[in-house]
N, C-alpha and C. Protein backbone atom coordinates (compact mmCIF):
# COMPACT_ATOMS: atom_id res chain seq x y z
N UNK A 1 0.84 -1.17 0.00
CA UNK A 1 0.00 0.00 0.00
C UNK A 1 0.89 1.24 0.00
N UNK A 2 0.65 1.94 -0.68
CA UNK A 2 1.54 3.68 -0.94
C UNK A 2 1.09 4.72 -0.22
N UNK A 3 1.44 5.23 0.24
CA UNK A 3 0.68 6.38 0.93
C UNK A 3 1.51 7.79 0.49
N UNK A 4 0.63 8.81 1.02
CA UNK A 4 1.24 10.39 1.16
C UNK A 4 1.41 10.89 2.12
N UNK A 5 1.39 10.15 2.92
CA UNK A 5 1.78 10.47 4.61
C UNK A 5 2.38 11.84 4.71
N UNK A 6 3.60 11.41 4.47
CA UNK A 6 5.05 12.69 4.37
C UNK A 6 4.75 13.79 3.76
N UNK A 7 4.17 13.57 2.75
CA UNK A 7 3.66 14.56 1.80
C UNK A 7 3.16 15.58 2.78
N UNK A 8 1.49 15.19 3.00
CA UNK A 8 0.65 15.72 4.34
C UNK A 8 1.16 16.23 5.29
N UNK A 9 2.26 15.65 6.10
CA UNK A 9 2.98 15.79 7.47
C UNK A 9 3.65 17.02 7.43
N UNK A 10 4.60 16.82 6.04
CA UNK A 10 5.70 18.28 6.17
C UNK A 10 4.81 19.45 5.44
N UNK A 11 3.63 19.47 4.54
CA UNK A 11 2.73 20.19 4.22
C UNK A 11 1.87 20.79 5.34
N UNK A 12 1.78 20.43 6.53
CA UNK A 12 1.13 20.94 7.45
C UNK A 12 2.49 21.56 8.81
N UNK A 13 3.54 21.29 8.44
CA UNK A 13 4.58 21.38 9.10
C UNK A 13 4.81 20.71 10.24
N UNK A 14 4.19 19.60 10.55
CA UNK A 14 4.22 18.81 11.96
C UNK A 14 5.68 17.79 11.40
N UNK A 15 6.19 17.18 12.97
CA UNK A 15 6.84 16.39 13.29
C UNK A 15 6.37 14.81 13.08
N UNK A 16 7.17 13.96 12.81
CA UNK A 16 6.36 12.97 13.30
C UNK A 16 6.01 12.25 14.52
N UNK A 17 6.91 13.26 15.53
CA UNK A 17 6.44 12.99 16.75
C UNK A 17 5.03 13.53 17.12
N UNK A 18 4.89 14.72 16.47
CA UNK A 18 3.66 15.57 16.46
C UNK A 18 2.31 14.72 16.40
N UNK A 19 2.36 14.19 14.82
CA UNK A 19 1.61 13.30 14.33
C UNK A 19 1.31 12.04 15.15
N UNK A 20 2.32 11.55 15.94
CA UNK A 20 2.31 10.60 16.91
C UNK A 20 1.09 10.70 17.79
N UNK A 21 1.87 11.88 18.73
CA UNK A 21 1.11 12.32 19.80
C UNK A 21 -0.43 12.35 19.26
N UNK A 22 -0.64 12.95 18.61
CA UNK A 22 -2.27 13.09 18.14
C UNK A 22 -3.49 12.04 17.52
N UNK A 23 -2.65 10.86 16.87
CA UNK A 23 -3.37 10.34 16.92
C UNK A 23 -3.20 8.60 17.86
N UNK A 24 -2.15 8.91 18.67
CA UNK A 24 -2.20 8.25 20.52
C UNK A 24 -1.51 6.83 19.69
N UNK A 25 -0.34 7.15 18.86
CA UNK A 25 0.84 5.77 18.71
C UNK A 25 2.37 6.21 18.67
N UNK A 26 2.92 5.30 18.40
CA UNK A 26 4.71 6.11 18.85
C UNK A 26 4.99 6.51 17.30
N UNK A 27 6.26 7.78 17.63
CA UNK A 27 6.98 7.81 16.31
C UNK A 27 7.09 6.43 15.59
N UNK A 28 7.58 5.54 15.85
CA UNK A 28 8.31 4.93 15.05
C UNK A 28 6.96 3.94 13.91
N UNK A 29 5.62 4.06 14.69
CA UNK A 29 4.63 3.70 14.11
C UNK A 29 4.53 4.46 12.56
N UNK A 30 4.30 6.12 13.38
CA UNK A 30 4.19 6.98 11.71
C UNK A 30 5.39 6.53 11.07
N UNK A 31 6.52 6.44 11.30
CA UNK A 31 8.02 6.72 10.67
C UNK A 31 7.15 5.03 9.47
N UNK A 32 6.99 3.63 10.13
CA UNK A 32 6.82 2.88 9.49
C UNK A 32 5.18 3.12 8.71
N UNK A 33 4.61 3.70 9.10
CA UNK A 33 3.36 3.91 7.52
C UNK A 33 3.88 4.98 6.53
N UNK A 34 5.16 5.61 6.99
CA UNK A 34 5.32 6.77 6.01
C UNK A 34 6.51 5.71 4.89
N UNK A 35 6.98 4.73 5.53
CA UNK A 35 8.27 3.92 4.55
C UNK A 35 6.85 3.05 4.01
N UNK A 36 5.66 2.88 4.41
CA UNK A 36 5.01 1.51 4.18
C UNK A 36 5.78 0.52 4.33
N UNK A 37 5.97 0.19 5.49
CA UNK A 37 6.47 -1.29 5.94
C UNK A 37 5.41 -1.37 7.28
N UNK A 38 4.30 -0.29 7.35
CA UNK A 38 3.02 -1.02 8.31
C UNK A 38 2.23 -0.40 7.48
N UNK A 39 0.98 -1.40 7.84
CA UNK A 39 -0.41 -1.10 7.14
C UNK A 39 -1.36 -0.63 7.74
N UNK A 40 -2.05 0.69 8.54
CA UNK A 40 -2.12 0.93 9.75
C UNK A 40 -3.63 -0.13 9.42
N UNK A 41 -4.71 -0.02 11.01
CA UNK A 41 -5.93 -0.62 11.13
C UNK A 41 -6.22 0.36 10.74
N UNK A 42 -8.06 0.00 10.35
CA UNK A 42 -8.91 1.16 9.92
C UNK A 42 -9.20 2.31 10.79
N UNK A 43 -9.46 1.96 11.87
CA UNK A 43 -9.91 3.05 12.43
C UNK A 43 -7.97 3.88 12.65
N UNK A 44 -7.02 3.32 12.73
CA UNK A 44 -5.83 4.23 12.49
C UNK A 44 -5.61 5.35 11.54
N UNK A 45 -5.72 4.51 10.19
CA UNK A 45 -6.08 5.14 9.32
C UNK A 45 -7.44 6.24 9.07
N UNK A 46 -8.57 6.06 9.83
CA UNK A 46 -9.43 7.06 9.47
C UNK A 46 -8.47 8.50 10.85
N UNK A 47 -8.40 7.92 11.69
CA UNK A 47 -7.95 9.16 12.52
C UNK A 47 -6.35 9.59 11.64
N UNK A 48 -5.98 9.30 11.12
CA UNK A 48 -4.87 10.00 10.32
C UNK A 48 -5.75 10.94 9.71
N UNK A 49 -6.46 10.18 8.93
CA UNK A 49 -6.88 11.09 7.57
C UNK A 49 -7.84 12.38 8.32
N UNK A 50 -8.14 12.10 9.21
CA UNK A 50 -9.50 13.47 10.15
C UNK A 50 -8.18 14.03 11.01
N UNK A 51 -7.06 13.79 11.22
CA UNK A 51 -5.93 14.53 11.40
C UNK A 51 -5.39 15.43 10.33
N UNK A 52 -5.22 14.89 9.31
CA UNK A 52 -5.11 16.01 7.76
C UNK A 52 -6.30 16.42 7.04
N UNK A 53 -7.46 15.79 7.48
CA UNK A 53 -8.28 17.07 6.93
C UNK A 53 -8.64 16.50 5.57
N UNK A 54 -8.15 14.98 5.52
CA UNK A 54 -8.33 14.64 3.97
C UNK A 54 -9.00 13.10 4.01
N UNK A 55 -10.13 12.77 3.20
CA UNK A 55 -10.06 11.37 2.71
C UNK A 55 -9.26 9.96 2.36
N UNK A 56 -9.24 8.99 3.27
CA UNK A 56 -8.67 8.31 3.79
C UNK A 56 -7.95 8.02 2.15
N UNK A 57 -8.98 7.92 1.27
CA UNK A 57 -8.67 7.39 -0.53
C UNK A 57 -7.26 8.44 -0.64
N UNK A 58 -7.11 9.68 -0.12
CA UNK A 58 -6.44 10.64 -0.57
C UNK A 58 -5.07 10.07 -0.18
N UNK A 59 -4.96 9.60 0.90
CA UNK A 59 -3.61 9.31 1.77
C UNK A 59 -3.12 8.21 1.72
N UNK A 60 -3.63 7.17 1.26
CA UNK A 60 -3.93 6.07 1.42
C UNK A 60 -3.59 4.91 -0.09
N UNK A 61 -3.10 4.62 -0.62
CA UNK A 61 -3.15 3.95 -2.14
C UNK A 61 -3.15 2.58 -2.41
N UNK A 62 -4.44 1.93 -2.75
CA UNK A 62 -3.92 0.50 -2.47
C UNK A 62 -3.38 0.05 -3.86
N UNK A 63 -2.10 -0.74 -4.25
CA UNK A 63 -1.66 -1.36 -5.14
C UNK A 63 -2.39 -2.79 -6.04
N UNK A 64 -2.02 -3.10 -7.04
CA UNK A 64 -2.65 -4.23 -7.44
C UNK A 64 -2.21 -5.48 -6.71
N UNK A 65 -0.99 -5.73 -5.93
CA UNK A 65 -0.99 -6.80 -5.17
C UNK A 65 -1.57 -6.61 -3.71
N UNK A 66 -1.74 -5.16 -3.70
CA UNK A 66 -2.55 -5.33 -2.26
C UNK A 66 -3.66 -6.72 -2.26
């Protein structure tokens, strides 16, 4: 799965500790959905996306081997 995480993150100017704190998991959680080497749960993923203000489809990319 691809995401725009980073994109979002440094576009709003937060940390990823920032991003951490807010939606209640550790850096190293965001650090791994921003490499995609984690796939967050849904409800993770919806509180990301109501953290940027954007549609989960927006942030989110699923691949053909997804």
């Amino acid at each position: 799965m691809l995401n725009k995480l980073k994109l979002a993150r440094v576009a709003l100017g937060l940390t990823q500790e920032d991003v951490a704190r807010r939606i209640g998991v550790s850096r190293q959680t965001v650090n791994a959905m921003e490499q995609a080497k984690y796939v967050p749960s849904t409800v993770l993923a919806l509180k990301v996306a109501q953290l940027f203000g954007k549609p989960v489809e927006e942030l989110f990319i699923l691949e053909a081997e997804d």
